[in-house]
N, C-alpha and C. Protein backbone atom coordinates (compact mmCIF):
# COMPACT_ATOMS: atom_id res chain seq x y z
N UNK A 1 -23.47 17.72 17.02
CA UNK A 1 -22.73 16.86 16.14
C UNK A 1 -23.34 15.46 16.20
N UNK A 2 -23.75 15.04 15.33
CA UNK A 2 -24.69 13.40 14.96
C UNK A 2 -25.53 13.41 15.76
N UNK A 3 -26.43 14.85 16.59
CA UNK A 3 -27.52 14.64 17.37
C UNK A 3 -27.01 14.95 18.90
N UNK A 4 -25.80 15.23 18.90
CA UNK A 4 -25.01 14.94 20.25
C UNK A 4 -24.86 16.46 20.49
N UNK A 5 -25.14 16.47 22.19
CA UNK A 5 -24.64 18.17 22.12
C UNK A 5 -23.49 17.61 23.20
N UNK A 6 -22.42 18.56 23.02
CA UNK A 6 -21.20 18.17 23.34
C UNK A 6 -20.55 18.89 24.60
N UNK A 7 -21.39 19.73 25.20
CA UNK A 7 -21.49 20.13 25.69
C UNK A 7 -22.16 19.58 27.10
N UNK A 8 -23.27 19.38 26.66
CA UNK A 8 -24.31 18.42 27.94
C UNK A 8 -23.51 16.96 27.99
N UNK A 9 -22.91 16.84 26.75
CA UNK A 9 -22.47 15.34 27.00
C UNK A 9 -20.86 15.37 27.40
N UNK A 10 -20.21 16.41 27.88
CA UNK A 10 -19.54 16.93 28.67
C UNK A 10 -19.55 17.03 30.07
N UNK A 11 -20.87 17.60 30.47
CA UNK A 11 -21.32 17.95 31.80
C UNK A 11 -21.99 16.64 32.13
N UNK A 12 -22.35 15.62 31.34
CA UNK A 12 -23.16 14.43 32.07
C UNK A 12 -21.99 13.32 32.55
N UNK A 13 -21.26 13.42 31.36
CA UNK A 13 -19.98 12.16 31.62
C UNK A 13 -19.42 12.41 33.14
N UNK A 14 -18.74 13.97 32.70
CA UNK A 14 -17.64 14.09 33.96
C UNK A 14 -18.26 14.61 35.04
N UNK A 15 -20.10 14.97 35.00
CA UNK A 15 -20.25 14.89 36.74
C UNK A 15 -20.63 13.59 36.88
N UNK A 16 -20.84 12.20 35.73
CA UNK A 16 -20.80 11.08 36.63
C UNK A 16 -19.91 10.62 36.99
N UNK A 17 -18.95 11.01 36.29
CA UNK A 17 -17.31 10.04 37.12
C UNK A 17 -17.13 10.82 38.33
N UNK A 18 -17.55 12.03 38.60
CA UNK A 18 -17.13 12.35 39.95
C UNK A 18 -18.28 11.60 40.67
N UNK A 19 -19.06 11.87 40.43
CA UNK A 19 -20.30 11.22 41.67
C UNK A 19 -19.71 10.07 41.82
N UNK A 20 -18.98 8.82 41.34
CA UNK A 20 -18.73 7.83 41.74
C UNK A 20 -17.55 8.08 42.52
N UNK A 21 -16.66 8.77 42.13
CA UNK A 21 -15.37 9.42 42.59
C UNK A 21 -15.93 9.61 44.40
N UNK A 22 -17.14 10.33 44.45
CA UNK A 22 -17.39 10.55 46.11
C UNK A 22 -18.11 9.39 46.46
N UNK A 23 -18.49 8.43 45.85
CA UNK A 23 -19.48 7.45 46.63
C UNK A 23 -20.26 6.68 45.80
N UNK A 24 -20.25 6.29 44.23
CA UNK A 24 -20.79 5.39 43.89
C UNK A 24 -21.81 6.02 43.04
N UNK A 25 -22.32 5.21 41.92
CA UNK A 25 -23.58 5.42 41.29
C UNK A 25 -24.75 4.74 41.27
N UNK A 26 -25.80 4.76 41.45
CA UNK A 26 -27.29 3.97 41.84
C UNK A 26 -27.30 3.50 40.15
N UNK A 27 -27.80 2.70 40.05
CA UNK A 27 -28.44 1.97 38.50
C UNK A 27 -28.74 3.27 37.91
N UNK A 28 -29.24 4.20 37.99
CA UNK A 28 -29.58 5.09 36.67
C UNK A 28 -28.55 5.86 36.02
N UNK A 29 -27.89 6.24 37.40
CA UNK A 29 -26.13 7.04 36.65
C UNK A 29 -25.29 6.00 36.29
N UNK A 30 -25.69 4.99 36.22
CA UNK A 30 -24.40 3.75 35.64
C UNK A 30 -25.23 3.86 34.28
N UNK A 31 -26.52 3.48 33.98
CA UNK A 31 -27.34 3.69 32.48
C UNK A 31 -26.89 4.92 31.60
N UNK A 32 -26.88 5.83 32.31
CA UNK A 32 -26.80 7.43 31.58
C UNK A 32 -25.15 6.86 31.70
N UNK A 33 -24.45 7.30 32.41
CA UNK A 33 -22.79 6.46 32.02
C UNK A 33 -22.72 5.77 30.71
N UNK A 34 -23.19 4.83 30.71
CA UNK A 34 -23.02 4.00 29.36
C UNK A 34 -23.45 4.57 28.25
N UNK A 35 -24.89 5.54 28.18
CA UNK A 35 -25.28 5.99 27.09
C UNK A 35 -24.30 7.18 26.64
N UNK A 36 -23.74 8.26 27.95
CA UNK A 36 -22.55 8.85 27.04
C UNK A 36 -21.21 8.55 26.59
N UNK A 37 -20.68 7.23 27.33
CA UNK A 37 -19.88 6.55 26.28
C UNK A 37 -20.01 5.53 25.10
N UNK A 38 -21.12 5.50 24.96
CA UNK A 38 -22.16 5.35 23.49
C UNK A 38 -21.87 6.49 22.55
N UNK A 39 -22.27 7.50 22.96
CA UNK A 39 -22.15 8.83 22.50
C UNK A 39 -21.13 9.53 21.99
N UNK A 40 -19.92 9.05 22.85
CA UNK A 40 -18.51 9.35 22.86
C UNK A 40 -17.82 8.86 21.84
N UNK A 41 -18.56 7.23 21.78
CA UNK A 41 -17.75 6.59 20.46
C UNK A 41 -18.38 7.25 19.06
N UNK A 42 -19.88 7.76 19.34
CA UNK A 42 -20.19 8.28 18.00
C UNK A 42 -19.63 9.44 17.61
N UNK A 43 -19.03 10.43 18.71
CA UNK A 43 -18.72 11.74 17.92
C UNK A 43 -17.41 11.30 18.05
N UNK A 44 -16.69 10.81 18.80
CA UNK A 44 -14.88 10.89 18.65
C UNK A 44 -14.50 10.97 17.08
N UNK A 45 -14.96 9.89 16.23
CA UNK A 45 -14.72 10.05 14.90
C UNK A 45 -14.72 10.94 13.84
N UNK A 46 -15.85 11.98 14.66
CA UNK A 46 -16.38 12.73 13.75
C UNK A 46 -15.91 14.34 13.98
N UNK A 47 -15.03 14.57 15.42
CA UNK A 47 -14.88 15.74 15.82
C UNK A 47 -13.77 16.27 14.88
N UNK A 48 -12.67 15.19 14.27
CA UNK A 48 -11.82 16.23 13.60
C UNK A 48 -10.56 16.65 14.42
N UNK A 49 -9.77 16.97 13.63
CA UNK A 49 -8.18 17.64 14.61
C UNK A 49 -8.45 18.86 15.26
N UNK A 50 -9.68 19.40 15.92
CA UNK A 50 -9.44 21.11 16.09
C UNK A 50 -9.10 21.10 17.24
N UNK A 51 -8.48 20.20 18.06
CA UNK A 51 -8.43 20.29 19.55
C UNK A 51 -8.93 19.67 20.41
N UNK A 52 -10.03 19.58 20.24
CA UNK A 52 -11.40 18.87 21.06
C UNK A 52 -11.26 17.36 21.31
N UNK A 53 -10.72 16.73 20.15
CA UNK A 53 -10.55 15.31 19.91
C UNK A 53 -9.69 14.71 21.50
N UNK A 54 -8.93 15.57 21.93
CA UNK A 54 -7.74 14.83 22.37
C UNK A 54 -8.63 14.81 24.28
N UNK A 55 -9.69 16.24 24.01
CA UNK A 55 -10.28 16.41 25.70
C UNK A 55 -11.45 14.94 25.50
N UNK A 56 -12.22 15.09 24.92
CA UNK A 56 -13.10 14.16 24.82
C UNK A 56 -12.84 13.06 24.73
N UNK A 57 -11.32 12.60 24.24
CA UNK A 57 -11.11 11.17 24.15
C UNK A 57 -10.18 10.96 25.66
N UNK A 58 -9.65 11.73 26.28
CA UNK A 58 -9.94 11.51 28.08
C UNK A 58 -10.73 11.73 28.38
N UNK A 59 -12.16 12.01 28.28
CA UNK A 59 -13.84 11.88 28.84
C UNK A 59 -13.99 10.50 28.70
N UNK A 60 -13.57 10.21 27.72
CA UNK A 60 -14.07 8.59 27.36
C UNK A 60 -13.54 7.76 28.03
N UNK A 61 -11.69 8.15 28.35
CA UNK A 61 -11.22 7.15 29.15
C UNK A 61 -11.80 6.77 29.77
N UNK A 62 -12.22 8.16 30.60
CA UNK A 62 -12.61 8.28 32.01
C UNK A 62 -14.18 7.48 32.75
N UNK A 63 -14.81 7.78 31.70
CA UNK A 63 -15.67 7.12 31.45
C UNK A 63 -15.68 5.61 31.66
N UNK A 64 -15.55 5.32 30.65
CA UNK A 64 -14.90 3.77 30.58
C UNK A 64 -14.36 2.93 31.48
N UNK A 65 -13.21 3.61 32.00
CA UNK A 65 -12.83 2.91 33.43
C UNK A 65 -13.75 3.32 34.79
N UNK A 66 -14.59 3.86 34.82
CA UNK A 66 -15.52 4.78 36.00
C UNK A 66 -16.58 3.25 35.30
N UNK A 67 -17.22 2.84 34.44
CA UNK A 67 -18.20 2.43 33.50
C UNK A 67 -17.83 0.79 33.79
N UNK A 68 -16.11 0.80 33.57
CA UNK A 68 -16.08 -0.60 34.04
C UNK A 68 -16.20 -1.02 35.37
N UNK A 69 -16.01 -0.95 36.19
CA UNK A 69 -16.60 -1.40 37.96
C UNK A 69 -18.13 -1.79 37.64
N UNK A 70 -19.35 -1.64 36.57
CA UNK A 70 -20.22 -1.90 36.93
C UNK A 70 -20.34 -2.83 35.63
N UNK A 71 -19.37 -3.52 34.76
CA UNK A 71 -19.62 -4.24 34.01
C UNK A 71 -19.99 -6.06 34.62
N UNK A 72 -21.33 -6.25 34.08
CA UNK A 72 -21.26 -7.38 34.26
C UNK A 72 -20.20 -8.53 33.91
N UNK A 73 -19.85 -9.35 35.30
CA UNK A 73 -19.10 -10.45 34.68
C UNK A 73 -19.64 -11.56 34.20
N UNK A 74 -18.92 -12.68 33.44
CA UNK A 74 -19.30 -13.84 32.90
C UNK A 74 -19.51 -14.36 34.38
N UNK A 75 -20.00 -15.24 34.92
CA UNK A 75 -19.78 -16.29 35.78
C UNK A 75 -20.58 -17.77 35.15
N UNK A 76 -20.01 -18.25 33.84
CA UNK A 76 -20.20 -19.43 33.76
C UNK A 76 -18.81 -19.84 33.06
C-alpha cells in the first residue's frame, strides 16, 4: 500500500518498541523508528475501515511515544 508493505512495517515498528522496552535503541533503531512512523502516517489514511486502521493506529501510538524519548530538545 503506497510502496509500504504492512506487514514488514509491522514487524519493524513493534520489534523496535520492544527492543527499547528491554534496554534502549543505538542511533540506527531510533532512524528506522522514525522512518516507520513516517510510514505509518502515509498508510493510516489510506488503509480504510476494514479493521486494520484501528491495529496500526496503536503501532503508531506506540511508536511515537517509544520515538519520543529520543526527540531532540530545543535548548535555546
Amino acid at each position: 500500500m503506497a510502496g509500504v508493505d504492512l506487514v514488514l512495517l509491522d514487524a519493524h515498528a513493534a520489534g523496535l518498541v520492544q527492543r527499547e522496552l528491554r534496554g534502549g535503541l543505538d542511533e540506527e533503531g531510533v532512524a528506522i523508528l522514525w522512518t516507520c512512523i513516517a510510514d505509518l502516517d502515509k498508510v493510516l489514511p489510506l488503509i480504510g475501515d476494514d479493521g486494520r486502521t484501528s491495529y496500526y493506529a496503536r503501532l503508531r501510538t506506540m511508536g511515537g511515544v517509544t520515538a519520543a524519548r529520543y526527540t531532540p530538545r530545543d535548548t535555546g
